[in-house]
Protein backbone atom coordinates (compact mmCIF):
# COMPACT_ATOMS: atom_id res chain seq x y z
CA UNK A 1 141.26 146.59 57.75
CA UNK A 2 138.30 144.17 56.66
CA UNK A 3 137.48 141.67 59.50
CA UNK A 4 136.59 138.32 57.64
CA UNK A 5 135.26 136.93 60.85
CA UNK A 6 131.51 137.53 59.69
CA UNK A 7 131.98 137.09 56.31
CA UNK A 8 129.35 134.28 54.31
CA UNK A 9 132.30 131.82 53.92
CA UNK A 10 133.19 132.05 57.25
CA UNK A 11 129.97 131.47 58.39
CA UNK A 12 129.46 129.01 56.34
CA UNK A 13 132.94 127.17 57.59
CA UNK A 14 131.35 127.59 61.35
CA UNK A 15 127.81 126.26 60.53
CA UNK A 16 129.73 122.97 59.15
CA UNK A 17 131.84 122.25 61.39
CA UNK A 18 129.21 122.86 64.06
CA UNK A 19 126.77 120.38 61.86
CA UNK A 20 129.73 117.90 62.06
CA UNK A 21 130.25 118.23 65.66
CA UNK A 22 126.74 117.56 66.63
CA UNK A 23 126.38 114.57 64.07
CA UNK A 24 129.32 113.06 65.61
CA UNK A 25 129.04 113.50 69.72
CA UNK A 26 125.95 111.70 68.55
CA UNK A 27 127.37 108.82 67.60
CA UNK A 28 130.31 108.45 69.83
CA UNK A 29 131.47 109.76 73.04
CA UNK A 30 132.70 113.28 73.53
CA UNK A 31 135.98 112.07 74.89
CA UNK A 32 136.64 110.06 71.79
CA UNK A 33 136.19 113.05 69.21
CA UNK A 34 139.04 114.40 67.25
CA UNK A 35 139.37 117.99 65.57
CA UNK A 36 140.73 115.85 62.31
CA UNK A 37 137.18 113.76 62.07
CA UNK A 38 134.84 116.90 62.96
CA UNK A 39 136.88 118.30 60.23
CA UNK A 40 136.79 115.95 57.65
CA UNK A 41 132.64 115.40 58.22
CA UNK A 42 132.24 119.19 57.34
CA UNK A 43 134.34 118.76 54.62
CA UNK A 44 136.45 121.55 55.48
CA UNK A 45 139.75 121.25 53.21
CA UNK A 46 141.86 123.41 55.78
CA UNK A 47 141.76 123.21 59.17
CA UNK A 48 140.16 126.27 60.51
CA UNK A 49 142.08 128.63 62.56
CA UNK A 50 142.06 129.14 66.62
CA UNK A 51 140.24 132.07 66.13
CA UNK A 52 136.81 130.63 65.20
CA UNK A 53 137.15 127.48 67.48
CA UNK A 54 137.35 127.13 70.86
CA UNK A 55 139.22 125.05 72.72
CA UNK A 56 137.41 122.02 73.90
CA UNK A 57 138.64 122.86 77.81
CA UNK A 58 136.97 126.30 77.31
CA UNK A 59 133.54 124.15 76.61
């Protein structure tokens, strides 16, 4: 079986949503974020699956 967890788009997919996260915990409170607006900054047309995110408790 092929394990797509380190493939380029993947990567990709995790580099933008990280990119998102930072650019907005800069601009508003960590406590006021929402998977949905980290999302939609990266520009991420699905929402990625549990399995390359964290939860935020685990943070």
């Amino acid at each position: 079986m092929v394990d797509l967890a380190d493939s380029r788009p993947v990567q990709r997919t995790k580099a933008a949503l990280f990119d998102a996260f930072v650019e907005l915990v800069l601009e508003r409170r960590y406590d006021q974020l929402k998977v949905a607006d980290i999302i939609a900054r990266a520009g991420s047309g699905a929402r990625p699956s549990t399995s390359t995110m964290r939860a935020r408790t685990s943070c």
